[in-house]
Protein backbone atom coordinates (compact mmCIF):
# COMPACT_ATOMS: atom_id res chain seq x y z
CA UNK A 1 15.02 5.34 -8.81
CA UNK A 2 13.90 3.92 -5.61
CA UNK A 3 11.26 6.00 -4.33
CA UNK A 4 8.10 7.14 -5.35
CA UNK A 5 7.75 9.79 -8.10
CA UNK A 6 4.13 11.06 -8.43
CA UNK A 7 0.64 10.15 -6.55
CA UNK A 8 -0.92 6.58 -7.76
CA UNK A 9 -3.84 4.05 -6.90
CA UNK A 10 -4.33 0.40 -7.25
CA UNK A 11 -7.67 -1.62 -6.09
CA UNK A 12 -11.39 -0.56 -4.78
CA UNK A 13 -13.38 0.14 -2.23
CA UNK A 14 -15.77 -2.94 -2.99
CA UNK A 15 -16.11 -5.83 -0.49
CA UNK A 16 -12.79 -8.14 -0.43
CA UNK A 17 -10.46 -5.51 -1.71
CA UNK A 18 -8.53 -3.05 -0.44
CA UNK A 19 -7.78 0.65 -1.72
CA UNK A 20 -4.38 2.15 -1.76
CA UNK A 21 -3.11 4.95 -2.29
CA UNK A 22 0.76 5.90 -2.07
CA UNK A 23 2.50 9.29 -2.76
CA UNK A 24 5.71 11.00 -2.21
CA UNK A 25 6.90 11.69 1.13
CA UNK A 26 10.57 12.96 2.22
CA UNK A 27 10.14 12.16 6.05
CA UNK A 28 10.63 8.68 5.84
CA UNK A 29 7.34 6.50 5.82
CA UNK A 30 3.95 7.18 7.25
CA UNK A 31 1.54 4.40 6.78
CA UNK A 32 -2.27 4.93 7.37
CA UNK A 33 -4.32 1.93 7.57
CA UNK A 34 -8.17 1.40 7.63
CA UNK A 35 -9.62 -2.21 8.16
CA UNK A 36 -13.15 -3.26 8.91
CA UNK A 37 -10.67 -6.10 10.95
CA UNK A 38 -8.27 -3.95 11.89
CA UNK A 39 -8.58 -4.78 15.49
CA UNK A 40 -7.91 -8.34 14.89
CA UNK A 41 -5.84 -8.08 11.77
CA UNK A 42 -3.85 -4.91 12.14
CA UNK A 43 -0.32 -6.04 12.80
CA UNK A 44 -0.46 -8.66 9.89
CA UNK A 45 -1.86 -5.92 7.22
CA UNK A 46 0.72 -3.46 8.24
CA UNK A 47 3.86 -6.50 8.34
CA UNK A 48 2.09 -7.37 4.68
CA UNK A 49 2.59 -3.69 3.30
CA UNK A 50 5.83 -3.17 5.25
CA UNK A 51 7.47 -6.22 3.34
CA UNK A 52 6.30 -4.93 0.05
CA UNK A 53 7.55 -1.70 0.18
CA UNK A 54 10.91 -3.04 1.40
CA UNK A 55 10.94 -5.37 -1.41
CA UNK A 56 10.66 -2.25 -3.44
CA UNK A 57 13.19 -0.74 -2.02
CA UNK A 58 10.57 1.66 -0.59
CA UNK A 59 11.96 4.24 2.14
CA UNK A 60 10.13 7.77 1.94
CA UNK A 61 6.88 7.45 1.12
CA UNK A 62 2.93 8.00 2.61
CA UNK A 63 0.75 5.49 1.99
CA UNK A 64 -2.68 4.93 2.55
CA UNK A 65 -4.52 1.75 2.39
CA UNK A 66 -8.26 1.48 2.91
CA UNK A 67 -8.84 -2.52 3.76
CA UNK A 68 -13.03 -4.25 3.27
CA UNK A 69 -11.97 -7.66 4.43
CA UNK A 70 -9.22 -8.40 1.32
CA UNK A 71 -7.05 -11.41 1.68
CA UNK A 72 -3.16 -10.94 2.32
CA UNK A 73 -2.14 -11.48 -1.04
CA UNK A 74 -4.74 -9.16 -2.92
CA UNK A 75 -3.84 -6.41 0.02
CA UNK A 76 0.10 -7.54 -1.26
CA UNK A 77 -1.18 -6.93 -4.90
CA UNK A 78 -3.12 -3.84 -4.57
CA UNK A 79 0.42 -2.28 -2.86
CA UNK A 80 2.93 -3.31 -5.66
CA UNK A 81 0.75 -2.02 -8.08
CA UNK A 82 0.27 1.35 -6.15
CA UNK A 83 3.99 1.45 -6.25
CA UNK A 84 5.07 0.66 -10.04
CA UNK A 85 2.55 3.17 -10.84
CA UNK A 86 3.72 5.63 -8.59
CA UNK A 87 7.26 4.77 -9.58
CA UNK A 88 5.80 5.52 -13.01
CA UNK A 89 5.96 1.56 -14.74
CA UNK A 90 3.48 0.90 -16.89
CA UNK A 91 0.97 -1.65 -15.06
């Protein structure tokens, strides 16, 4: 069951966290991304959320991740728990 099942969440919209929300999606991936560094930081959030979702296995899916300056690994976090829930694991 590689893909995702149902809509989920993970994170906030607070300062130094990042919001994410993933859903199902049968035309491959479409990745939205909103960063108050996204000029400078773009690429790397993307390459971040990219591997994740590979590492998951992750190939039709929409995902939307709304960034207010969190570091790589919470941004990492905040998308593998989007995923188990929307693969419907208990998190």
């Amino acid at each position: 069951m590689p893909d995702i099942l149902q809509r989920a969440t993970a994170g906030t919209m607070e300062s130094s966290d990042a919001y994410v929300e993933i859903e199902p999606n049968e035309n491959g991936l479409e990745i939205q991304l909103d960063s108050v560094v996204l000029q400078q930081f773009g690429k790397d959030i993307e390459q971040s959320v990219r591997a994740v979702l590979l590492q998951y296995d992750i190939h039709n899916a929409r995902l939307n991740l709304v960034d207010r300056g969190a570091l790589d690994c919470v941004i990492r976090a905040r998308v593998e728990t989007a995923i188990r829930r929307g693969k419907g694991e208990q998190s």
